[in-house]
C-alpha atoms as a PDB file:
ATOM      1  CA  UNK A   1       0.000   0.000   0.000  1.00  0.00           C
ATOM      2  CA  UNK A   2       1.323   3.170  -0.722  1.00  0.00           C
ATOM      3  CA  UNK A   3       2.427   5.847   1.796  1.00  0.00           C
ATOM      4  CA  UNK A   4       0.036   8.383   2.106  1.00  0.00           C
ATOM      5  CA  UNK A   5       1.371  12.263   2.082  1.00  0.00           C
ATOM      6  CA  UNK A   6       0.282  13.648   4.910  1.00  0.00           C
ATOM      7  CA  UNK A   7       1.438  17.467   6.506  1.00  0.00           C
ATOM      8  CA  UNK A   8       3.667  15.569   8.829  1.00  0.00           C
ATOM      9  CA  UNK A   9       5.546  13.919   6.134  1.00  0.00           C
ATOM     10  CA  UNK A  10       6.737  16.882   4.668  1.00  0.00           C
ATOM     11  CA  UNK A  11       7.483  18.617   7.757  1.00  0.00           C
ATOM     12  CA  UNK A  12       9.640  15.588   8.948  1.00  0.00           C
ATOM     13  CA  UNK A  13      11.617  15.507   5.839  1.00  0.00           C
ATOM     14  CA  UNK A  14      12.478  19.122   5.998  1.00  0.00           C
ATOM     15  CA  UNK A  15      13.598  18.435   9.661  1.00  0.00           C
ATOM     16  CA  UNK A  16      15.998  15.038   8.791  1.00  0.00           C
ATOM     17  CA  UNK A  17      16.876  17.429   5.978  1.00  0.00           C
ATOM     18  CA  UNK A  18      17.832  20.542   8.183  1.00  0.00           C
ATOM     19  CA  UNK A  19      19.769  17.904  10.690  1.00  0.00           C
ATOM     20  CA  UNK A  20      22.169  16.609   7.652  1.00  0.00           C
ATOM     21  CA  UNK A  21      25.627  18.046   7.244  1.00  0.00           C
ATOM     22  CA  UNK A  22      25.782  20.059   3.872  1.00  0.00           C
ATOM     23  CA  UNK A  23      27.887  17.209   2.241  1.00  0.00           C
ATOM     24  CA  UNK A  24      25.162  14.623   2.939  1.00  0.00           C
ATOM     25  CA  UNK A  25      22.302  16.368   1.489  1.00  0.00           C
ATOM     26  CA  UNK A  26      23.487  15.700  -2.322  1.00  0.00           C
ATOM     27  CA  UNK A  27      23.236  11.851  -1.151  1.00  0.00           C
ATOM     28  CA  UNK A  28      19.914  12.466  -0.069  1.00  0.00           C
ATOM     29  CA  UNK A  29      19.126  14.050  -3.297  1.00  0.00           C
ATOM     30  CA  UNK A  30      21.134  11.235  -5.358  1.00  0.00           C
ATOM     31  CA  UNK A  31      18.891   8.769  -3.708  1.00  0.00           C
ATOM     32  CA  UNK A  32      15.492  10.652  -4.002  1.00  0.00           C
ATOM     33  CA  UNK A  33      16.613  10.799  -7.893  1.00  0.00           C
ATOM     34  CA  UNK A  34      17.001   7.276  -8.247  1.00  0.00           C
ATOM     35  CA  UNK A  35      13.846   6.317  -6.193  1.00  0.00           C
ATOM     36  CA  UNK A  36      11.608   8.263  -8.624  1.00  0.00           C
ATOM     37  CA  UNK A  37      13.543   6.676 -11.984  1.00  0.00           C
ATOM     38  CA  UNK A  38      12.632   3.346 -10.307  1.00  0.00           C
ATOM     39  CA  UNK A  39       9.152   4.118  -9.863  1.00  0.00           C
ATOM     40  CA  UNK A  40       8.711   5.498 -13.380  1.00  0.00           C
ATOM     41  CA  UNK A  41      10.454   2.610 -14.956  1.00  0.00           C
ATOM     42  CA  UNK A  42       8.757   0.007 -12.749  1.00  0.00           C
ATOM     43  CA  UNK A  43       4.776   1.089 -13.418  1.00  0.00           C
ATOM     44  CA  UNK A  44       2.538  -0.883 -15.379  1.00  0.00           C
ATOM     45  CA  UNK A  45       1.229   0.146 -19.019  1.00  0.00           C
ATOM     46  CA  UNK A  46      -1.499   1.070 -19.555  1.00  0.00           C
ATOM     47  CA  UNK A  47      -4.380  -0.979 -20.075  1.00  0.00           C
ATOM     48  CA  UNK A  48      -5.489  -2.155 -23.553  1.00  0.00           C
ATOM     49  CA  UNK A  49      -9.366  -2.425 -23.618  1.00  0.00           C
ATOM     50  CA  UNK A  50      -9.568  -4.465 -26.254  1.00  0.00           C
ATOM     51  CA  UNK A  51      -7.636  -6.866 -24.999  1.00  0.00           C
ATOM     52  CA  UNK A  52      -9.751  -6.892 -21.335  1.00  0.00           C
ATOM     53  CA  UNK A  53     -13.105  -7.074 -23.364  1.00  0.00           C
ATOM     54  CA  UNK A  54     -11.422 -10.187 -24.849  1.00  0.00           C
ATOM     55  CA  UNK A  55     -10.681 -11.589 -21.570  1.00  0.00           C
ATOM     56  CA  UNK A  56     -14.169 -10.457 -19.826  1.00  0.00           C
ATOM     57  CA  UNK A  57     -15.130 -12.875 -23.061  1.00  0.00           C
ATOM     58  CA  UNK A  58     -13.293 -15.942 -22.220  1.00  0.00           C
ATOM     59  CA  UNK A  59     -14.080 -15.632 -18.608  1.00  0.00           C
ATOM     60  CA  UNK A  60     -17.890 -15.404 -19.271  1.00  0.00           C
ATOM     61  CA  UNK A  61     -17.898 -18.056 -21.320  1.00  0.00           C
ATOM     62  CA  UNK A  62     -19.755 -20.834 -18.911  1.00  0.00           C
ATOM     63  CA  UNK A  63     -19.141 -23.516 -21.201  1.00  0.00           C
ATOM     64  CA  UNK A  64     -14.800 -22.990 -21.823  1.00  0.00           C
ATOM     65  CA  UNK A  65     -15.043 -22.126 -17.483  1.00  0.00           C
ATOM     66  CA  UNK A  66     -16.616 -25.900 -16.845  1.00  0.00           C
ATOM     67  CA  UNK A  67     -14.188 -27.455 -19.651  1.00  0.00           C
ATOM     68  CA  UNK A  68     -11.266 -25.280 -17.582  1.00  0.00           C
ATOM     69  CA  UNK A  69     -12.222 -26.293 -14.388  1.00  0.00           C
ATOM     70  CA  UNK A  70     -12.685 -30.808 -15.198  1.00  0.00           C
ATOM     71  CA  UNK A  71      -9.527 -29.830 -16.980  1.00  0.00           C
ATOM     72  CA  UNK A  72      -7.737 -28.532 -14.031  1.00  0.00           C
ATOM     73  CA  UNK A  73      -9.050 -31.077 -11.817  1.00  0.00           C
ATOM     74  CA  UNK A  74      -8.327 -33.779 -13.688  1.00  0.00           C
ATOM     75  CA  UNK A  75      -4.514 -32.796 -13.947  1.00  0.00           C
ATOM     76  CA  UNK A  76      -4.484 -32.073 -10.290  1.00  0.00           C
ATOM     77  CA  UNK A  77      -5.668 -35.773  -9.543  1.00  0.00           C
ATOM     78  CA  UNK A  78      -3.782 -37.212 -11.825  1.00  0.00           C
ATOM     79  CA  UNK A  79      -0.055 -35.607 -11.078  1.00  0.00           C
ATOM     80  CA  UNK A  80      -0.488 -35.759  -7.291  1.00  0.00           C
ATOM     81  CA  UNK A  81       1.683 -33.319  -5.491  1.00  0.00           C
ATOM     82  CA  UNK A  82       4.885 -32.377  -5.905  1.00  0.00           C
ATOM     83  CA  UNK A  83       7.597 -33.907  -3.610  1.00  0.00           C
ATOM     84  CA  UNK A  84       9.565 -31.377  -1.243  1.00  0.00           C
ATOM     85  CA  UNK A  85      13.095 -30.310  -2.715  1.00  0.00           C
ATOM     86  CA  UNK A  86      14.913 -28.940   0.728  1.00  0.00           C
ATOM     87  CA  UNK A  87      17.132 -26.936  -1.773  1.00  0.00           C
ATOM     88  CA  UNK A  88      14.098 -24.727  -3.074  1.00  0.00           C
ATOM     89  CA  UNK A  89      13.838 -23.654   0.698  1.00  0.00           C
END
């Protein structure tokens, strides 16, 4: 969930950011900077309508949902479950 702004958000910041030696505050900047790239370069696209109509259509198809669905159960019975591998923990 993200962090909502708030007044005392800002007013904190300024006060961490008063504390700081001179020399720091660039690192503080730096960081802030590369925080922001990552959040631009990390959001989702945007949605394509088309292709949620098509999959509002597949999922509201009753008929492919009940094939889906003795599909998956059918695999599920038939592969059992998988044994634990003590590397993967």
């Amino acid at each position: 969930m993200p962090l909502m702004i708030t007044i005392e958000v800002p007013d904190k910041l300024a006060e961490a950011w008063n504390k700081l030696p001179p020399a720091r505050r660039s690192s503080v900047v730096d960081y802030a900077n590369y925080l922001a790239a990552q959040e631009s370069e990390s959001s989702l696209p945007a949605i394509v309508e088309e292709d949620e109509a098509a999959w509002d259509m597949l999922f509201g198809d009753q008929v492919r949902t009940a094939n889906f669905q003795r599909w998956a159960a059918t695999s599920l019975a038939q592969s059992g479950p998988e044994p634990l591998d003590p590397a993967k923990l």
